[in-house]
C-alpha atoms as a PDB file:
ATOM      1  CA  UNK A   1      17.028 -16.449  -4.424  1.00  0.00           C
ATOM      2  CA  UNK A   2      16.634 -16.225  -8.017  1.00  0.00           C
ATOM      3  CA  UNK A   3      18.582 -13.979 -10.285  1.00  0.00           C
ATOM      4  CA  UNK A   4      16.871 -11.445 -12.302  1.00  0.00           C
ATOM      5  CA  UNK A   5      15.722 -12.345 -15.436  1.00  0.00           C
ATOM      6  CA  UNK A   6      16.368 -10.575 -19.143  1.00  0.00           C
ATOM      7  CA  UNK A   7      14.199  -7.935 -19.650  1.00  0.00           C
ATOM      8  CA  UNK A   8      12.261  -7.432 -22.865  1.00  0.00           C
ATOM      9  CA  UNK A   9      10.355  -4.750 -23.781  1.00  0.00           C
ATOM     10  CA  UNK A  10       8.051  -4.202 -26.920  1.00  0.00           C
ATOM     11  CA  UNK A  11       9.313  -0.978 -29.072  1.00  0.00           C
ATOM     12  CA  UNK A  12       8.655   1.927 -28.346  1.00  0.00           C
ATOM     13  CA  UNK A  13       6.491   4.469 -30.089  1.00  0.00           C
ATOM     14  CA  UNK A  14       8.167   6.247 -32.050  1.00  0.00           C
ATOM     15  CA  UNK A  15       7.773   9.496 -30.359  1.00  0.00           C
ATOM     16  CA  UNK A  16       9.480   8.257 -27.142  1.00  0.00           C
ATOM     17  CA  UNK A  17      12.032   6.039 -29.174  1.00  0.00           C
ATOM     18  CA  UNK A  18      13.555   9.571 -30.325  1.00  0.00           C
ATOM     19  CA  UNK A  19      13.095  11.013 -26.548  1.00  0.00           C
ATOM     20  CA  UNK A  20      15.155   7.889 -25.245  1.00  0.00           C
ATOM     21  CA  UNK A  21      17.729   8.133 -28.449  1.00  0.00           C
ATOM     22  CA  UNK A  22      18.381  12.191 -27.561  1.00  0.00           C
ATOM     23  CA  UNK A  23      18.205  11.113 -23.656  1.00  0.00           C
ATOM     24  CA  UNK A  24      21.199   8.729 -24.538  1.00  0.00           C
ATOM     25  CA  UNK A  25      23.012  10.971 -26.620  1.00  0.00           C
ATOM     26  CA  UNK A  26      23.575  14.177 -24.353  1.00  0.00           C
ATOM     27  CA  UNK A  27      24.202  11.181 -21.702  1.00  0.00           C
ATOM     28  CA  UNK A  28      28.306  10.615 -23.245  1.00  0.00           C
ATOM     29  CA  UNK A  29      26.478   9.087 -26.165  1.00  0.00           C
ATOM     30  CA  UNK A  30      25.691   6.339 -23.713  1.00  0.00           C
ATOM     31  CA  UNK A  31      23.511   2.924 -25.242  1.00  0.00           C
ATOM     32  CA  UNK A  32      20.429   3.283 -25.937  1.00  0.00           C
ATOM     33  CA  UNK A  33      19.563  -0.297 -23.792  1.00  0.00           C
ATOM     34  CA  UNK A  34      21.943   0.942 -21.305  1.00  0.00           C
ATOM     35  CA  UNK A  35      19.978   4.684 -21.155  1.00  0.00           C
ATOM     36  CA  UNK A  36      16.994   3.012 -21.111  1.00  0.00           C
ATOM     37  CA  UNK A  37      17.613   0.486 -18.243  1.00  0.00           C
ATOM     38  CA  UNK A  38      18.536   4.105 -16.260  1.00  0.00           C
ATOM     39  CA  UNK A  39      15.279   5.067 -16.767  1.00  0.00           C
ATOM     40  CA  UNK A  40      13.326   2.358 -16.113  1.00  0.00           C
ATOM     41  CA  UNK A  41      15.379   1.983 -12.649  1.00  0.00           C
ATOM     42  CA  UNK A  42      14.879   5.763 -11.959  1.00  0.00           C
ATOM     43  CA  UNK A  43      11.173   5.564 -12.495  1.00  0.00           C
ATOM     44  CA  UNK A  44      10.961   2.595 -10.249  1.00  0.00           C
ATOM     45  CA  UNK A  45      13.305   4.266  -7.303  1.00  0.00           C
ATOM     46  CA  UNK A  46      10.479   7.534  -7.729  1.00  0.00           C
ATOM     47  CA  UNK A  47       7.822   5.604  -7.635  1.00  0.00           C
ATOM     48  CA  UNK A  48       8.986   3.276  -4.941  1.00  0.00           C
ATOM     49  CA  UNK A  49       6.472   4.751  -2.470  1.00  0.00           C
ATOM     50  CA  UNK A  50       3.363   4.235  -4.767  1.00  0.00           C
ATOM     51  CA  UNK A  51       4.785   0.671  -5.089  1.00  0.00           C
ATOM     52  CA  UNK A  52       5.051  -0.658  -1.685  1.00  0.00           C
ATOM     53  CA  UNK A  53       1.864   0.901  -0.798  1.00  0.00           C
ATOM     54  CA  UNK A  54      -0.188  -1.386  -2.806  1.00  0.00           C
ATOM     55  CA  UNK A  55       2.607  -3.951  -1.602  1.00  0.00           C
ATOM     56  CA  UNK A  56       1.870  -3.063   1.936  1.00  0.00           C
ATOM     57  CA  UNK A  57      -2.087  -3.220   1.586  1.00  0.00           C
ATOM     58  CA  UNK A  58      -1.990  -6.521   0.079  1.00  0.00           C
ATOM     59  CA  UNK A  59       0.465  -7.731   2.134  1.00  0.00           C
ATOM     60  CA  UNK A  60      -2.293  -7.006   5.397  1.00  0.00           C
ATOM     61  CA  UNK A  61      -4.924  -8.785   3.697  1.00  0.00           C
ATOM     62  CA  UNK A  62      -3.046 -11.861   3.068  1.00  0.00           C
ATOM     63  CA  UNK A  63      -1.323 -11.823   6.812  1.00  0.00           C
ATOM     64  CA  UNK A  64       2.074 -10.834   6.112  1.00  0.00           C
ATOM     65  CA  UNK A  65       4.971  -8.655   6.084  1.00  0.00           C
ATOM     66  CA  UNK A  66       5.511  -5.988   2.992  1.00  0.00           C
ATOM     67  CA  UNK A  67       8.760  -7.515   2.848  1.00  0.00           C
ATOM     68  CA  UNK A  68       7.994 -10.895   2.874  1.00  0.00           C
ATOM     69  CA  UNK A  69       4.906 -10.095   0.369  1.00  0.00           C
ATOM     70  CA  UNK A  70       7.309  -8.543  -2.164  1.00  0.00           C
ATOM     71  CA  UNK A  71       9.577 -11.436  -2.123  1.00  0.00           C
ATOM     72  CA  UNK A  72       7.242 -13.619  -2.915  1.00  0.00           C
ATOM     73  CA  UNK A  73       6.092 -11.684  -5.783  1.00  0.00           C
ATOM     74  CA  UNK A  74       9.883 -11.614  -6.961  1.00  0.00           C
ATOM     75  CA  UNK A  75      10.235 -15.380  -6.529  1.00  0.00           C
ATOM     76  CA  UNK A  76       7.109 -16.630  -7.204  1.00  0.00           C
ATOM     77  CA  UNK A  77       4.581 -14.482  -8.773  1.00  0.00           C
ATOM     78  CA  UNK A  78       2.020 -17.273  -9.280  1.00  0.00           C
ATOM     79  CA  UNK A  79       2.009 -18.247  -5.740  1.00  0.00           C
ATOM     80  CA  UNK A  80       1.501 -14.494  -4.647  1.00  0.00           C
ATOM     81  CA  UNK A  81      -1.442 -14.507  -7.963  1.00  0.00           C
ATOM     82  CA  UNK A  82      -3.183 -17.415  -5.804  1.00  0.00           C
ATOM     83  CA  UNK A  83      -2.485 -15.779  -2.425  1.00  0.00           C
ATOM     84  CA  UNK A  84      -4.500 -13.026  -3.315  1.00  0.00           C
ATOM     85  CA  UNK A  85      -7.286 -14.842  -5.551  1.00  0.00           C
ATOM     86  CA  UNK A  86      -8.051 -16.862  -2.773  1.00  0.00           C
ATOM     87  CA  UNK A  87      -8.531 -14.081  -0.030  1.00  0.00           C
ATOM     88  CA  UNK A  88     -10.758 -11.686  -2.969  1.00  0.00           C
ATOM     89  CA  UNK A  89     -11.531 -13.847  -5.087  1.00  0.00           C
ATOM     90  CA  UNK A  90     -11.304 -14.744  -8.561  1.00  0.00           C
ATOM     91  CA  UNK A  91     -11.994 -11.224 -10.613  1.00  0.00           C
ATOM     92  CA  UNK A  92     -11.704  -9.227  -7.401  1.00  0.00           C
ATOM     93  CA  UNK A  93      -8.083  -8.388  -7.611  1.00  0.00           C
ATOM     94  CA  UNK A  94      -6.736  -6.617 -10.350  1.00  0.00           C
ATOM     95  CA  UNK A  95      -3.520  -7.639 -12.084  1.00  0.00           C
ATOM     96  CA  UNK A  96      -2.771  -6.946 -15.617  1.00  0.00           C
ATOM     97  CA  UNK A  97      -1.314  -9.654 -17.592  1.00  0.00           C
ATOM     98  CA  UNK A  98       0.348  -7.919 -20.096  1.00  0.00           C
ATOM     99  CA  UNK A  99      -0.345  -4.655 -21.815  1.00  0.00           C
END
């Protein structure tokens, strides 16, 4: 299994750069990378519903388990990209590069 890789994000705006930096500092005037890795994971635990449910839909189509589905995403995101491309086809699957 592979490890998780470095995240990098673009900066933010400059309105939710101060939200994060106050967010941090009533937090024991914890990081700012640190305070923001809590909130990325806390938005992903809330929206973990939302999440596998597009997981689990796509998952059917192709023929497999959620599970299995999301792993493959994990560990091999191009593979999954082709999975789907070939059941919908090319433009019929929706999956932003990058923002």
């Amino acid at each position: 299994m592979p490890s998780p890789q470095p995240l990098e994000i673009a900066p933010l705006a400059p309105y939710e750069d101060r939200l994060l930096a106050a967010l941090a500092f009533f937090r024991f005037q914890r990081a700012i990378a640190s305070q923001a890795r809590h909130c990325l994971s806390m938005y992903f635990r809330q929206g973990e519903g939302r999440i596998m449910q597009e997981v689990k839909f796509y998952a059917r189509q192709i023929g497999v388990e959620p599970e299995e589905f999301l792993e493959l995403i994990y560990q091999d995101g191009d593979r999954a990209r082709a999975q789907l491309q070939a059941h919908f086809g090319h433009e019929s699957v929706a999956m932003d590069a990058e923002d």
